[in-house]
N, C-alpha and C. Protein backbone atom coordinates (compact mmCIF):
# COMPACT_ATOMS: atom_id res chain seq x y z
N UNK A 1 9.28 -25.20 -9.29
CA UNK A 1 9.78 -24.03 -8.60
C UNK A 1 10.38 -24.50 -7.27
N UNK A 2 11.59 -24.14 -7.06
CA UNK A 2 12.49 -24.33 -5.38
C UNK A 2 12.03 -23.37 -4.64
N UNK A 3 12.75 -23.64 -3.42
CA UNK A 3 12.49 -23.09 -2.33
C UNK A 3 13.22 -21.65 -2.42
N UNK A 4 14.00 -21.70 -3.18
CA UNK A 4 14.38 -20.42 -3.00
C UNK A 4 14.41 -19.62 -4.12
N UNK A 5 13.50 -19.93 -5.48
CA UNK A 5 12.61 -19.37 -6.16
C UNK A 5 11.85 -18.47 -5.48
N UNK A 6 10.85 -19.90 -4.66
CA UNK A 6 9.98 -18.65 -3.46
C UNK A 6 10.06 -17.53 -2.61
N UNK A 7 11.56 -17.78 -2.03
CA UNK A 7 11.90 -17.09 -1.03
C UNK A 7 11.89 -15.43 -2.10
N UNK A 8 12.60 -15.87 -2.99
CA UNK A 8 12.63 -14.37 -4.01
C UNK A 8 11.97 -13.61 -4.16
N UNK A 9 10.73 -14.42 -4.27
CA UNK A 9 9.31 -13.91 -5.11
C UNK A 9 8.66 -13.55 -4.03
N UNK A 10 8.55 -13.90 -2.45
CA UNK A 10 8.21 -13.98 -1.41
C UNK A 10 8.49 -12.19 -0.80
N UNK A 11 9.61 -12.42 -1.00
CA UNK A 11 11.15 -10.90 -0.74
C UNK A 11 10.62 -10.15 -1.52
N UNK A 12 10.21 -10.39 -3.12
CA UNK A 12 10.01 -9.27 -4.26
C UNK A 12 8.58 -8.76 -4.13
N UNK A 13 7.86 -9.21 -3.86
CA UNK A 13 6.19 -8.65 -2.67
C UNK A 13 6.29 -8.34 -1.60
N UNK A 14 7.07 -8.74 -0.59
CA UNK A 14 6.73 -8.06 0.60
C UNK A 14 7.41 -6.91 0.69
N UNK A 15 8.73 -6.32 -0.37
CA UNK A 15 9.07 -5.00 -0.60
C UNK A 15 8.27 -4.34 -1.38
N UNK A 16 7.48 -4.60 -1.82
CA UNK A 16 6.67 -3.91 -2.87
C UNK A 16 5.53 -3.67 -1.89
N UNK A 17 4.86 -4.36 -0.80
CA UNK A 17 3.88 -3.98 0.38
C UNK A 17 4.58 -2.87 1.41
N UNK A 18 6.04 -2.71 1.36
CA UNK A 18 7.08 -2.03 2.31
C UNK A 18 6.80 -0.54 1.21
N UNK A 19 7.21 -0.74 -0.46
CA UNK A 19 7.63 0.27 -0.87
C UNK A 19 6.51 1.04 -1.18
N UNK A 20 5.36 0.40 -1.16
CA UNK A 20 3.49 1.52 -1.26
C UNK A 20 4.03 2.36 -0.05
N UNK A 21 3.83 1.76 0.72
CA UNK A 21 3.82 2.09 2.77
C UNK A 21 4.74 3.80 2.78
N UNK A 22 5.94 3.36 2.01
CA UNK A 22 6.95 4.71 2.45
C UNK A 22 6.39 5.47 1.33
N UNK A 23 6.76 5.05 0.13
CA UNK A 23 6.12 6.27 -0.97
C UNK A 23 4.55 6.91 -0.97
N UNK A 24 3.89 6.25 -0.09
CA UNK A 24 2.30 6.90 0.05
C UNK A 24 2.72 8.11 1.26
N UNK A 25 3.63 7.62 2.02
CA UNK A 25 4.10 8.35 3.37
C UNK A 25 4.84 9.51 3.05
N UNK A 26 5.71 9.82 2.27
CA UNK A 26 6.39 10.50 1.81
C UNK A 26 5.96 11.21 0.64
N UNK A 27 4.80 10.97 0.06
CA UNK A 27 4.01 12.03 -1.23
C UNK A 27 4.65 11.37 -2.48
N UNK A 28 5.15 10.42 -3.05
CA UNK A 28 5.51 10.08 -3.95
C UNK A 28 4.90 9.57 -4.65
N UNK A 29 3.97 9.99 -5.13
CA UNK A 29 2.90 9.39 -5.96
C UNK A 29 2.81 8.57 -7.22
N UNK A 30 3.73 9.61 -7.92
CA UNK A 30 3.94 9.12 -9.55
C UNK A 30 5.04 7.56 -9.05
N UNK A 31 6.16 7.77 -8.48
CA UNK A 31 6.47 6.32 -8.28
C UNK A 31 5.51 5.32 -7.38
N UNK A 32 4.56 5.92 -6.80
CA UNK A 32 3.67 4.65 -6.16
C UNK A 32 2.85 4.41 -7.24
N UNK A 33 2.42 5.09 -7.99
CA UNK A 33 1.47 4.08 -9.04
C UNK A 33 2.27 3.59 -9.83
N UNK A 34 3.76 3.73 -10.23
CA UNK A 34 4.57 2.68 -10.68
C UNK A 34 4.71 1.32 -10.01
N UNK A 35 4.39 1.13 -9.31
CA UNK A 35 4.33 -0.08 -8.45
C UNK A 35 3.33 -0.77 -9.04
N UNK A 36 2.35 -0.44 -10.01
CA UNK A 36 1.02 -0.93 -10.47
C UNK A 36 1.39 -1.51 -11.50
N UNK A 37 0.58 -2.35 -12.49
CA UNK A 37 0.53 -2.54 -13.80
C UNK A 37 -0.51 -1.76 -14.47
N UNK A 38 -0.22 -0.94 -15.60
CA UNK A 38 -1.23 -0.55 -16.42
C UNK A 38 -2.47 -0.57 -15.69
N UNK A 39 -2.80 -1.72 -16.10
CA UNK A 39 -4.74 -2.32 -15.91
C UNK A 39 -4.87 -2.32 -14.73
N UNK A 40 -4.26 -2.23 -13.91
CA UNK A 40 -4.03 -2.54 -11.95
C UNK A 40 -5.56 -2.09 -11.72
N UNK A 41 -5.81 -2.61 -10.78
CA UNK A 41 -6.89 -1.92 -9.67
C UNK A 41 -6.85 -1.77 -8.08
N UNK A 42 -7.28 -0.57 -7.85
CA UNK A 42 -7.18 -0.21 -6.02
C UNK A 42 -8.29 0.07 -5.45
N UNK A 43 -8.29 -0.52 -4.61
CA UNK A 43 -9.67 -0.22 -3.20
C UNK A 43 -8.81 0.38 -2.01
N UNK A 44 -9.14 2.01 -1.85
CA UNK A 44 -8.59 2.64 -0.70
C UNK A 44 -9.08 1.67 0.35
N UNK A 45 -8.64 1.38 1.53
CA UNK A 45 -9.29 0.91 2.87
C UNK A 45 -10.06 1.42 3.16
N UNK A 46 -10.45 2.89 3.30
CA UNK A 46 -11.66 3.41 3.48
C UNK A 46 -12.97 3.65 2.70
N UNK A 47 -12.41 3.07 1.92
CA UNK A 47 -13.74 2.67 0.20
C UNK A 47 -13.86 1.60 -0.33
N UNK A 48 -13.25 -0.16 0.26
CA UNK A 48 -13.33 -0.95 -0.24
C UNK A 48 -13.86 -1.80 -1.10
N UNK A 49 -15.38 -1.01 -1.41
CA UNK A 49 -15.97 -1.46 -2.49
C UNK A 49 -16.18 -0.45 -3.60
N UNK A 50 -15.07 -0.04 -4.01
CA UNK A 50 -15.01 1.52 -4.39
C UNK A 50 -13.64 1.30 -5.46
N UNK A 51 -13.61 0.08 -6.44
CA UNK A 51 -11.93 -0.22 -7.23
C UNK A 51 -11.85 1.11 -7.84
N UNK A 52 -10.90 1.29 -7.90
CA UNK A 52 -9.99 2.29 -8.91
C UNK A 52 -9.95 1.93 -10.17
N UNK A 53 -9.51 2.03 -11.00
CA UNK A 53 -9.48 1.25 -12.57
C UNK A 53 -7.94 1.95 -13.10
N UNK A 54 -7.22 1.16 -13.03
CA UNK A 54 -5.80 1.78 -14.04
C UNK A 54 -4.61 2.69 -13.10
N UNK A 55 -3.61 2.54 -13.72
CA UNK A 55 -2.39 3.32 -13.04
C UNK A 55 -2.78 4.87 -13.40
N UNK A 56 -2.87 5.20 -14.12
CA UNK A 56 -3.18 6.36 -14.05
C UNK A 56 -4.58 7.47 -13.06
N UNK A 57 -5.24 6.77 -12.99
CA UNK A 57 -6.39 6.70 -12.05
C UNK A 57 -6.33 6.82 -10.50
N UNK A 58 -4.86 5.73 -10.69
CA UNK A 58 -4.71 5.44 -9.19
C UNK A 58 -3.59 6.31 -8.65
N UNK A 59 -2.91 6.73 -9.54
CA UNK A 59 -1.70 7.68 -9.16
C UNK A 59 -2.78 9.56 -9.00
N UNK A 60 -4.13 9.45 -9.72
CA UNK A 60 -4.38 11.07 -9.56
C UNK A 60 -5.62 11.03 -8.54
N UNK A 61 -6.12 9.47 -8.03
CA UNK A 61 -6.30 9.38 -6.42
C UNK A 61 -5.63 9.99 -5.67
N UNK A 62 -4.33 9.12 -5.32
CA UNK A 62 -3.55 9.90 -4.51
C UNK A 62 -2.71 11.40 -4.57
N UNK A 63 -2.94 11.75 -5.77
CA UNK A 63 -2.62 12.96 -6.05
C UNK A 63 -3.26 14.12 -5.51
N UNK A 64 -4.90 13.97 -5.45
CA UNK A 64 -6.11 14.51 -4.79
C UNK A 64 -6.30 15.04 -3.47
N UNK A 65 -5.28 13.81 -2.52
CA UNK A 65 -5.14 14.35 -1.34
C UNK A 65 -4.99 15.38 -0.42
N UNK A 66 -5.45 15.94 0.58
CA UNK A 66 -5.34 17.19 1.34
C UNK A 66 -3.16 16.72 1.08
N UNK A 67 -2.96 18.54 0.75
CA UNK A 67 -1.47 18.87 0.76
C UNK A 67 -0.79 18.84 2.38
N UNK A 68 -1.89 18.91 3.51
CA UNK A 68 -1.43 19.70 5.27
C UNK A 68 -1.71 17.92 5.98
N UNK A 69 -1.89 16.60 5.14
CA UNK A 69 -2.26 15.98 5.70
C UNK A 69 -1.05 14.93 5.96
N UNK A 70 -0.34 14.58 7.02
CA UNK A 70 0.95 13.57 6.49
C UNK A 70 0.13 12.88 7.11
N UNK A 71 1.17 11.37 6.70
CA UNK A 71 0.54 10.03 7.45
C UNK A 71 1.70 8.78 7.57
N UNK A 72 1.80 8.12 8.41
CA UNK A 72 3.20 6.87 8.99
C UNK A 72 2.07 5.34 8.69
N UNK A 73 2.30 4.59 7.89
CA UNK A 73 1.93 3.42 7.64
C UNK A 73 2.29 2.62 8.28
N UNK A 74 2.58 1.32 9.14
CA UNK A 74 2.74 0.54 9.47
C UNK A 74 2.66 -0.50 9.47
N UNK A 75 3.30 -1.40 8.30
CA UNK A 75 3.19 -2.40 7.68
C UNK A 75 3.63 -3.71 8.84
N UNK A 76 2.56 -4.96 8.99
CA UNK A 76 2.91 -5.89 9.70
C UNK A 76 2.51 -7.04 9.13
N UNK A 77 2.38 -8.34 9.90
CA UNK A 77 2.12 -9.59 9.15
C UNK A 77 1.79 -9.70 8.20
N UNK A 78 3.00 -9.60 7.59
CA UNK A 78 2.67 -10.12 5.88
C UNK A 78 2.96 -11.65 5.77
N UNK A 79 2.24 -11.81 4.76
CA UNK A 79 2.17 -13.45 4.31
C UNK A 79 2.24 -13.24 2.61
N UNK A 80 2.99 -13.99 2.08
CA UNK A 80 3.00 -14.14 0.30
C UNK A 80 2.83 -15.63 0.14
N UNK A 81 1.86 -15.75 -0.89
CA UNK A 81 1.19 -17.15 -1.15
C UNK A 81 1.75 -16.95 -2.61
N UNK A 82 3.35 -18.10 -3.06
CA UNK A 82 3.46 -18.04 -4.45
C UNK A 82 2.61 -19.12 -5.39
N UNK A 83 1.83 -18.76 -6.19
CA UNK A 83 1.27 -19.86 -6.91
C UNK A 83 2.09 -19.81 -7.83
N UNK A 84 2.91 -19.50 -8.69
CA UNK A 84 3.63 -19.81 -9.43
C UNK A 84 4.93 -18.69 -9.87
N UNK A 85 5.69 -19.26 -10.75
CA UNK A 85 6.69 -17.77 -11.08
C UNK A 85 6.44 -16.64 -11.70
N UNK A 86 5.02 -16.88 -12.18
CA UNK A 86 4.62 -15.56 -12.73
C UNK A 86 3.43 -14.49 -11.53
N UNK A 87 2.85 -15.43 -10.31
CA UNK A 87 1.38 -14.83 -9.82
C UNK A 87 1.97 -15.34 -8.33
N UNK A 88 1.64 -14.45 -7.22
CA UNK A 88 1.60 -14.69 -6.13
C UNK A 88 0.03 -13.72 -5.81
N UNK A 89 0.23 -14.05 -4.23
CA UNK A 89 -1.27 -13.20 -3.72
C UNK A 89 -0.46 -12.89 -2.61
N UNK A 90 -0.72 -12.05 -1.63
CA UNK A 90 -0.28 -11.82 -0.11
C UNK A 90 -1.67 -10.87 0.58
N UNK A 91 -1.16 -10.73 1.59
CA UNK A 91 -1.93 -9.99 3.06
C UNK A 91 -0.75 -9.28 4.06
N UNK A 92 -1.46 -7.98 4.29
CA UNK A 92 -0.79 -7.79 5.65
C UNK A 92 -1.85 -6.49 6.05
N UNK A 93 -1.39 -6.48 7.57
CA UNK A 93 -2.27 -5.51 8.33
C UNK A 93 -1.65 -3.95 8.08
N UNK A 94 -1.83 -2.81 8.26
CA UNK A 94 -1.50 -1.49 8.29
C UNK A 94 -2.42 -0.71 9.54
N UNK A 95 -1.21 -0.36 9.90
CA UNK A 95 -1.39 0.59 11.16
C UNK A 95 -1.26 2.46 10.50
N UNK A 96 -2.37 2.55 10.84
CA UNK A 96 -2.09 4.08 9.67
C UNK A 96 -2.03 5.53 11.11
N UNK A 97 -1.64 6.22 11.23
CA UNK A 97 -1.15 7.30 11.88
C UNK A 97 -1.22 8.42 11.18
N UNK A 98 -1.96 9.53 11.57
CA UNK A 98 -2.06 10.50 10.43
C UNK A 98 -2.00 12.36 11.43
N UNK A 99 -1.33 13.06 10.76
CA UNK A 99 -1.20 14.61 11.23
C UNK A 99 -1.45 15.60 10.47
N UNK A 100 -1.81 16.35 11.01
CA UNK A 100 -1.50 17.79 10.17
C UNK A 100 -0.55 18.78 10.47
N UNK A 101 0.62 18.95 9.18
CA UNK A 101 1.22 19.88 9.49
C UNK A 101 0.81 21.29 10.03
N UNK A 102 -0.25 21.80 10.06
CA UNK A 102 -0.75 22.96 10.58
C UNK A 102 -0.56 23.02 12.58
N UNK A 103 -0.66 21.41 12.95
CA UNK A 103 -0.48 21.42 14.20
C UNK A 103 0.09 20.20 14.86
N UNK A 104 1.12 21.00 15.14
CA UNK A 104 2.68 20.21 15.91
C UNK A 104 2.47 19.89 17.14
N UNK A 105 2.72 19.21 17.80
CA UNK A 105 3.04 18.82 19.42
C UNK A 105 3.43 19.76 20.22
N UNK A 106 3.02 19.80 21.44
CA UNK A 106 4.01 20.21 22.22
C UNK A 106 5.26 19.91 22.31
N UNK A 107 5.65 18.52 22.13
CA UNK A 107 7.10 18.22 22.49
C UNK A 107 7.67 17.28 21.49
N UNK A 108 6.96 16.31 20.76
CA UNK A 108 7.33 15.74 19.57
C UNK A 108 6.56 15.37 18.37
N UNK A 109 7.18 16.19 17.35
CA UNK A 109 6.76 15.83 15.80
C UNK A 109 5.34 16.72 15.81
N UNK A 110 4.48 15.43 14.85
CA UNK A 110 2.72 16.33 14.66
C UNK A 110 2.42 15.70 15.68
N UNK A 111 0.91 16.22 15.87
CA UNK A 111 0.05 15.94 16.77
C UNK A 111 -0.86 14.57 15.96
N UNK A 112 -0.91 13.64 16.47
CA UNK A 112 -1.47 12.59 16.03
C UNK A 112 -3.05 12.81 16.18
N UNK A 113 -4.00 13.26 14.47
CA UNK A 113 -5.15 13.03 14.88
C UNK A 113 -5.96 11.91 14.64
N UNK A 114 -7.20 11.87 15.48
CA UNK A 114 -7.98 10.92 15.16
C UNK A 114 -8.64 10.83 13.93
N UNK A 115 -9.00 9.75 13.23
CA UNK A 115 -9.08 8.72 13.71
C UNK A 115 -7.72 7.60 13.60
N UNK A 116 -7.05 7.20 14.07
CA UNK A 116 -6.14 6.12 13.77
C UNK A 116 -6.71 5.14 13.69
N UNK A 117 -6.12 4.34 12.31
CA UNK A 117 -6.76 3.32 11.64
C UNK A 117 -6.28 1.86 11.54
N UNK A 118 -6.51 0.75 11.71
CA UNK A 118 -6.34 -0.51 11.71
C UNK A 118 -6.73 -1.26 10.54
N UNK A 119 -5.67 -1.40 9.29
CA UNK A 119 -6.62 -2.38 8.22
C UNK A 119 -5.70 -3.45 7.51
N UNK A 120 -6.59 -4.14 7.03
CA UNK A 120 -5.38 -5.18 6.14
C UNK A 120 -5.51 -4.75 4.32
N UNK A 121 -4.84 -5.07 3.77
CA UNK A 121 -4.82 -5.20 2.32
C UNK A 121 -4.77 -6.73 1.74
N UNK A 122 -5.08 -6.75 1.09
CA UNK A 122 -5.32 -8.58 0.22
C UNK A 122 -4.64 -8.10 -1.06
N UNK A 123 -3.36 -8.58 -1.48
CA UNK A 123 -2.71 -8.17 -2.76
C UNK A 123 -2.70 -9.40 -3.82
N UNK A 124 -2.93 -9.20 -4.95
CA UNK A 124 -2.25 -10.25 -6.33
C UNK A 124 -1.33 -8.80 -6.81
N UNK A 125 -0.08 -10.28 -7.34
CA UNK A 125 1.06 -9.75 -7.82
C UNK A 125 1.10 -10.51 -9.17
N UNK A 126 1.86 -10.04 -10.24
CA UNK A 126 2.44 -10.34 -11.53
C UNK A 126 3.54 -10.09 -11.65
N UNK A 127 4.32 -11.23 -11.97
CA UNK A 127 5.49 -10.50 -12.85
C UNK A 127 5.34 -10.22 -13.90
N UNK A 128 6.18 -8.95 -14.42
CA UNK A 128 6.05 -8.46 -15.40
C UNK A 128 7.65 -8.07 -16.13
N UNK A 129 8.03 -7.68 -17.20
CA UNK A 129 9.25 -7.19 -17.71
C UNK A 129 10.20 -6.44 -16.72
N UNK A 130 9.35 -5.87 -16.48
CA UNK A 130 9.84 -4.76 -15.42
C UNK A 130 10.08 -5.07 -13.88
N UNK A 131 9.65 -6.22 -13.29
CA UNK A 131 9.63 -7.29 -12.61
C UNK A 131 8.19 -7.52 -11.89
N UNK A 132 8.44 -7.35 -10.39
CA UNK A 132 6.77 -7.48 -9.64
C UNK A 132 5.62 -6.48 -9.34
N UNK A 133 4.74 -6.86 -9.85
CA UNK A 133 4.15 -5.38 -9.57
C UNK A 133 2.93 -5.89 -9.13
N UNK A 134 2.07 -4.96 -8.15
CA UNK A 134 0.82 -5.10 -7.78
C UNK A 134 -0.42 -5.19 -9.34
N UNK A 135 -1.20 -6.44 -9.33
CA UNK A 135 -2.03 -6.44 -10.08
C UNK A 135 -3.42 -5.82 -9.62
N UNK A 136 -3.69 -6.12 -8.09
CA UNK A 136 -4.83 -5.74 -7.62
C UNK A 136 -4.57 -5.64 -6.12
N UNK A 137 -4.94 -4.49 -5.82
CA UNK A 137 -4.53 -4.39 -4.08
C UNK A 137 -6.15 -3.73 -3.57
N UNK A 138 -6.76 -4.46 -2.18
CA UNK A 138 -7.82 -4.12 -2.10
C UNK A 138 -8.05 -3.84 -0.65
N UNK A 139 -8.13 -3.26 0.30
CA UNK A 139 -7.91 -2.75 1.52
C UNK A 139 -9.00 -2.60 2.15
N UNK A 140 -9.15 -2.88 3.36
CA UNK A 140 -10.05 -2.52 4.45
C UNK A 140 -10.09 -2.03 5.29
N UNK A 141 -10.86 -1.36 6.17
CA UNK A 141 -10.42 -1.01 7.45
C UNK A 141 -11.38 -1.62 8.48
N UNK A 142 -10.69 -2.38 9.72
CA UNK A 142 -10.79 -3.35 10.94
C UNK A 142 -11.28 -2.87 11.46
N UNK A 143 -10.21 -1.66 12.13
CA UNK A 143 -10.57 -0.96 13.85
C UNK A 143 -10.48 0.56 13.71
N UNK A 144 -10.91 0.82 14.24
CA UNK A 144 -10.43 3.04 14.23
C UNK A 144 -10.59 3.32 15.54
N UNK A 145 -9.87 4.25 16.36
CA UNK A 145 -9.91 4.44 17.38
C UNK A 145 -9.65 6.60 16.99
């Protein structure tokens, strides 16, 4: 494998850590558990010893969610470790920000409530037909303020 094999495969995970981030942010559910494989498994950050089992499972997790609750992800230091052209692993931190539409700011957007959250995720990736997809994504949470 070249260097710019990696760089691909490197690019094709860390958009797939970018594309959870907006589609969890934006309510898109059914395409965020497309991001999965079948058999996938998920550990919310706030349940980390708590896997999910299956795309389907993991798409009516997030389906479950309070409807008044939005939230801004903030995806940072990512790292992708390719072990080969079929399997990588990566990491990155998430800065999570969360509101309720029920109550707006005085002067901009929602009102940011507590708790704001600090966590990383630990990902394995596969390629698959369809190309990269999360095999197992497992999340924690660091800091809360």
């Amino acid at each position: 494998m070249d260097s710019l094999q990696k760089l691909v495969i490197e690019q094709a995970c860390t958009r797939l850590m970018n594309q959870f981030a907006i589609l969890n942010d934006q309510g898109r559910f059914s395409e965020l558990a497309e991001l999965f494989v079948e058999s996938a498994t998920y550990a919310r950050p706030i349940a980390p010893d708590a896997l999910i089992e299956g795309r389907a499972n993991i798409r009516a997790t997030f389906e479950a969610r309070p409807k008044e609750r939005v939230g801004r992800h903030i995806i940072s230091n990512i790292v992708i470790d390719v072990h080969s052209p079929v399997h990588a692993t990566g990491t990155c931190y998430a800065l999570l920000f969360s509101g309720n539409v029920d109550k707006p700011a005085e002067k901009f957007g929602l009102q940011a409530m507590p708790p704001q959250l600090v966590g990383e995720y630990h990902d394995e990736f596969v390629l698959t037909p369809a190309g990269w997809m999360f095999k197992q994504r497992k999340g924690r949470i660091i800091f809360s303020a």
